[in-house]
Protein backbone atom coordinates (compact mmCIF):
# COMPACT_ATOMS: atom_id res chain seq x y z
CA UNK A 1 53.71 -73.53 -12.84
CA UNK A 2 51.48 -71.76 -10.34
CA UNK A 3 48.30 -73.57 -10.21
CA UNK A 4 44.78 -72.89 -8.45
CA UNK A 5 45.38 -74.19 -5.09
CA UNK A 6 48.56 -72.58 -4.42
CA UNK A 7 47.02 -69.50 -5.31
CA UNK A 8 44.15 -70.29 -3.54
CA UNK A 9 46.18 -70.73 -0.27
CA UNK A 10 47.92 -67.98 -0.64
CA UNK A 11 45.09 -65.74 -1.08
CA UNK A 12 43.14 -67.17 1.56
CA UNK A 13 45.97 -66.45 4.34
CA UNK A 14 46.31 -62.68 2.61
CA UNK A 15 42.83 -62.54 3.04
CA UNK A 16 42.71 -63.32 6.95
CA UNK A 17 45.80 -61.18 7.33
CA UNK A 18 44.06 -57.51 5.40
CA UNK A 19 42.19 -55.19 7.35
CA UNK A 20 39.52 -54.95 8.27
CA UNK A 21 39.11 -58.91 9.39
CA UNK A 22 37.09 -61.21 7.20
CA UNK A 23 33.87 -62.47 9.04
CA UNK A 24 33.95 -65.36 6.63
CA UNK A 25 35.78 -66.67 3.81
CA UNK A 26 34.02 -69.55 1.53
CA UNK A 27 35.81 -71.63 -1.04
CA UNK A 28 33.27 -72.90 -4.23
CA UNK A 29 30.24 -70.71 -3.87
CA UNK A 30 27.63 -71.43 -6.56
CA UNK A 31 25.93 -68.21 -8.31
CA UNK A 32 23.61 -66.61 -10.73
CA UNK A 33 20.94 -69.68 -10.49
CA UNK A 34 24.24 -72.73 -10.48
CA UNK A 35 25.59 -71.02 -13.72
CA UNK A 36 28.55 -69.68 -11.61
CA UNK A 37 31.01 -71.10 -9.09
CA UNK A 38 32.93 -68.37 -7.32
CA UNK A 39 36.14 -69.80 -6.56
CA UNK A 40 36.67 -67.76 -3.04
CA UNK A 41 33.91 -65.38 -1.50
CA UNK A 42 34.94 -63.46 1.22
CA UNK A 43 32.57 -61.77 3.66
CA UNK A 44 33.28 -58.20 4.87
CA UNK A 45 30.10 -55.41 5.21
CA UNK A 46 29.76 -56.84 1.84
CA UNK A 47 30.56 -60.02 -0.07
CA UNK A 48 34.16 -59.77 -2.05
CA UNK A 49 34.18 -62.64 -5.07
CA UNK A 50 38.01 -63.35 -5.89
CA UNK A 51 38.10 -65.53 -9.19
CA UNK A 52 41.74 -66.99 -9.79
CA UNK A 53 43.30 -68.44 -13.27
CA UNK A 54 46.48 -69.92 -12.65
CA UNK A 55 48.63 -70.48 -15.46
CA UNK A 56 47.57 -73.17 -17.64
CA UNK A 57 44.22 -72.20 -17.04
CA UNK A 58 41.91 -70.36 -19.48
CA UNK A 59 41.23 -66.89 -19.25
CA UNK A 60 38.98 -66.45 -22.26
CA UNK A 61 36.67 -68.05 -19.79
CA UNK A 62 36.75 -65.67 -17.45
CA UNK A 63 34.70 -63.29 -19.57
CA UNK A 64 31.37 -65.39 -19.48
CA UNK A 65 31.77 -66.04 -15.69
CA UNK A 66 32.19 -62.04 -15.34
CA UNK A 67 28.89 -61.08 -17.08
CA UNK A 68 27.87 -63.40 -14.24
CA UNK A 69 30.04 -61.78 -11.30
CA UNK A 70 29.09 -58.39 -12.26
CA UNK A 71 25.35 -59.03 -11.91
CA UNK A 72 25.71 -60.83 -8.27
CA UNK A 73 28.54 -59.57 -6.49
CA UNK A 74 28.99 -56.02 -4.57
CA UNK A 75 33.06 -56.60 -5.28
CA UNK A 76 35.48 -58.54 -7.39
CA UNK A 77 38.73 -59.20 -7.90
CA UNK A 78 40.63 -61.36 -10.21
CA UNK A 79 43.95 -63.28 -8.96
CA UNK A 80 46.21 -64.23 -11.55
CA UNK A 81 49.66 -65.04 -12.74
CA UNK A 82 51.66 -62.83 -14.91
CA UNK A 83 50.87 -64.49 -18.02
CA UNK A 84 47.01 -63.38 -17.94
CA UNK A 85 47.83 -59.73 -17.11
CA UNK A 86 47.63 -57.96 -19.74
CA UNK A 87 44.70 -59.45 -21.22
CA UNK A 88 42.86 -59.06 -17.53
CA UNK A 89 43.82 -55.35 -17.68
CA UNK A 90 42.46 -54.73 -21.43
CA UNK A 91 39.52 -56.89 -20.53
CA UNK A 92 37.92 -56.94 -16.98
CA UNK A 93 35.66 -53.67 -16.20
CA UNK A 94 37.54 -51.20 -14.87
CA UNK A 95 35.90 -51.56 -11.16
CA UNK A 96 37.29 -55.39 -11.24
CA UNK A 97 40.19 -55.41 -8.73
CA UNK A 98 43.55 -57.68 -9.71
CA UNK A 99 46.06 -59.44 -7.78
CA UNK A 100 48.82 -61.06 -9.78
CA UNK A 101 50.20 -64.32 -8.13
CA UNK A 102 54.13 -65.26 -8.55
CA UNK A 103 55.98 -67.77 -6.97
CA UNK A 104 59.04 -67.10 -5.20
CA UNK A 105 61.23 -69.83 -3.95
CA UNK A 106 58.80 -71.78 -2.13
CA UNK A 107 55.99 -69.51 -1.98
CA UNK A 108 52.86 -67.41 -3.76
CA UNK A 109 53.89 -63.65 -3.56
CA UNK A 110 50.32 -61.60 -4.07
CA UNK A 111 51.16 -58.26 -5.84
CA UNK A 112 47.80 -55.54 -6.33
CA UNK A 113 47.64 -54.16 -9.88
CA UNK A 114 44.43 -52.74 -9.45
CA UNK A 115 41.71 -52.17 -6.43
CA UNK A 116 38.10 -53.44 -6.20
CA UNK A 117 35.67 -50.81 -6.63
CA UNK A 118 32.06 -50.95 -6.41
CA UNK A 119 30.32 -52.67 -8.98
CA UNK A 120 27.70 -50.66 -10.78
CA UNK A 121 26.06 -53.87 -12.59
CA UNK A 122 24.90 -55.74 -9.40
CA UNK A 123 21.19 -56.68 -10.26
CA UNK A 124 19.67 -57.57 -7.24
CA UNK A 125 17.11 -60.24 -8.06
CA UNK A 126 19.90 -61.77 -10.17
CA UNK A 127 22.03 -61.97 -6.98
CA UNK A 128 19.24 -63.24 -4.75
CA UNK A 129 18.95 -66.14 -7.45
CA UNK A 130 22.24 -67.63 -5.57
CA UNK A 131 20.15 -68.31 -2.58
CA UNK A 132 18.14 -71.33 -2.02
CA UNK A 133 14.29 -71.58 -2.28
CA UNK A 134 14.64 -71.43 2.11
CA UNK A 135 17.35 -69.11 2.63
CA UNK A 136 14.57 -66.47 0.76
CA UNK A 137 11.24 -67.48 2.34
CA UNK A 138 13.31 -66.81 5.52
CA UNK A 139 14.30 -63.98 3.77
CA UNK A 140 10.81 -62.90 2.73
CA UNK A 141 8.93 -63.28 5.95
CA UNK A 142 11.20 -62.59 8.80
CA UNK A 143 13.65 -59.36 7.94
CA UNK A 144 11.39 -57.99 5.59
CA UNK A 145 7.86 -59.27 6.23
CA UNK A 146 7.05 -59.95 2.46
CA UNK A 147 3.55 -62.16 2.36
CA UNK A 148 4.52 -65.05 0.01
CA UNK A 149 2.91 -68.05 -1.17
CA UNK A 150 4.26 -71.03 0.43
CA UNK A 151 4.16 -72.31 -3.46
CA UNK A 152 6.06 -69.25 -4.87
CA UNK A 153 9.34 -70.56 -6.87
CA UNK A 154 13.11 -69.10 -6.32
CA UNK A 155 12.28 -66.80 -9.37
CA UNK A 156 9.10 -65.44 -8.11
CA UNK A 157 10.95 -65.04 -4.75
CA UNK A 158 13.91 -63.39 -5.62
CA UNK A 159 11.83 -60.66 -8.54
CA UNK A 160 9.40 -59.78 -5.76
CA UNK A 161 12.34 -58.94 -3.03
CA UNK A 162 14.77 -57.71 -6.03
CA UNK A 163 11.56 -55.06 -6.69
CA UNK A 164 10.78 -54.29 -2.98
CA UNK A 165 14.63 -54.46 -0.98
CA UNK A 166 17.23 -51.70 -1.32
CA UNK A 167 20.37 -52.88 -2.54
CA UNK A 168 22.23 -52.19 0.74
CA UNK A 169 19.21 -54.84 1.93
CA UNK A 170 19.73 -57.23 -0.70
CA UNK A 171 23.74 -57.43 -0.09
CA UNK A 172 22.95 -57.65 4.10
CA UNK A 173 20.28 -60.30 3.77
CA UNK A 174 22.88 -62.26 1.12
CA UNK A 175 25.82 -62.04 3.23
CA UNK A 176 23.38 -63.30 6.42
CA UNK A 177 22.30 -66.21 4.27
CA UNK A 178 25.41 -67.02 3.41
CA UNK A 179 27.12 -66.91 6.45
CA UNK A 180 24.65 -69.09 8.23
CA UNK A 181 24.37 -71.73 5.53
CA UNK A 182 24.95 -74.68 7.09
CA UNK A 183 26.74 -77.47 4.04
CA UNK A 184 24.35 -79.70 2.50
């Protein structure tokens, strides 16, 4: 029975190994205002979500956590095992990538059904949401010079720079924040 973390292992080493190289990978990244956890997030020129179900796991799930992917993340993928395919294929947007996972002998063999494309439903200020209150004041007043009250909320925050950044912004100032975040 392939479970999450051998999955998780494997598709963190198959990660480092694919071209171009990773700047980052992170493991448990919360989204879409805590309502979310991405279960890997890998940083390229954009940010890559992978979501994995292993097989005991629930995949009807999966379909509110997507409505919350699609709005926050430039790419996605879904890594299963065999036993989710075919309702992953019938049900994941078409631009969802997905890996299937199968163990052989000892080990997780990845096998591509389908490539990430971009996502057409990233919202911006929905994405920006993921961010703490900090991470967009910084946000705000150094990369984009936005005048902010030092009482605005998340919300206000993240509408006012979802209204004023490009998305190409919005995914570069996400990945930055990311990157840098230092564990709490």
């Amino acid at each position: 029975m392939l479970k999450d973390k051998e999955i998780r292992t494997a598709l963190i080493e198959h990660i480092r190994r694919r071209k171009p190289a990773v700047e980052k990978i992170m493991e448990e990244v919360r989204v879409h205002n805590g309502n979310a956890i991405a279960d890997v997030v890998a940083f390229y020129k954009e940010t890559h979500c992978y979501e994995i179900k292993g097989q005991t796991d629930s995949i009807s799930r999966l379909t509110r956590q997507a409505e919350i992917y699609n709005q926050t993340f430039p790419r996605i993928t879904a890594v299963i095992t065999k036993n989710h395919v075919r309702w992953a294929t019938k049900n994941l947007p078409e631009y969802w990538g997905i890996i299937v996972a199968e163990a052989v002998s000892e080990n997780v063999k990845l096998r591509h059904i389908r490539k990430a494309q971009t996502n057409p439903d990233f919202d911006k200020k929905k994405a920006l949401m993921g961010l703490w209150r900090e991470e967009l004041l910084e946000i705000a007043r150094d990369k984009i010079e936005i005048k902010t009250s030092k009482k605005a909320t998340r919300l206000e925050l993240a509408s006012l720079m979802g209204e004023r950044l490009k998305k190409s912004e919005t995914i570069k100032s996400i990945k930055a924040a990311l990157i840098s975040r230092q564990p709490k």
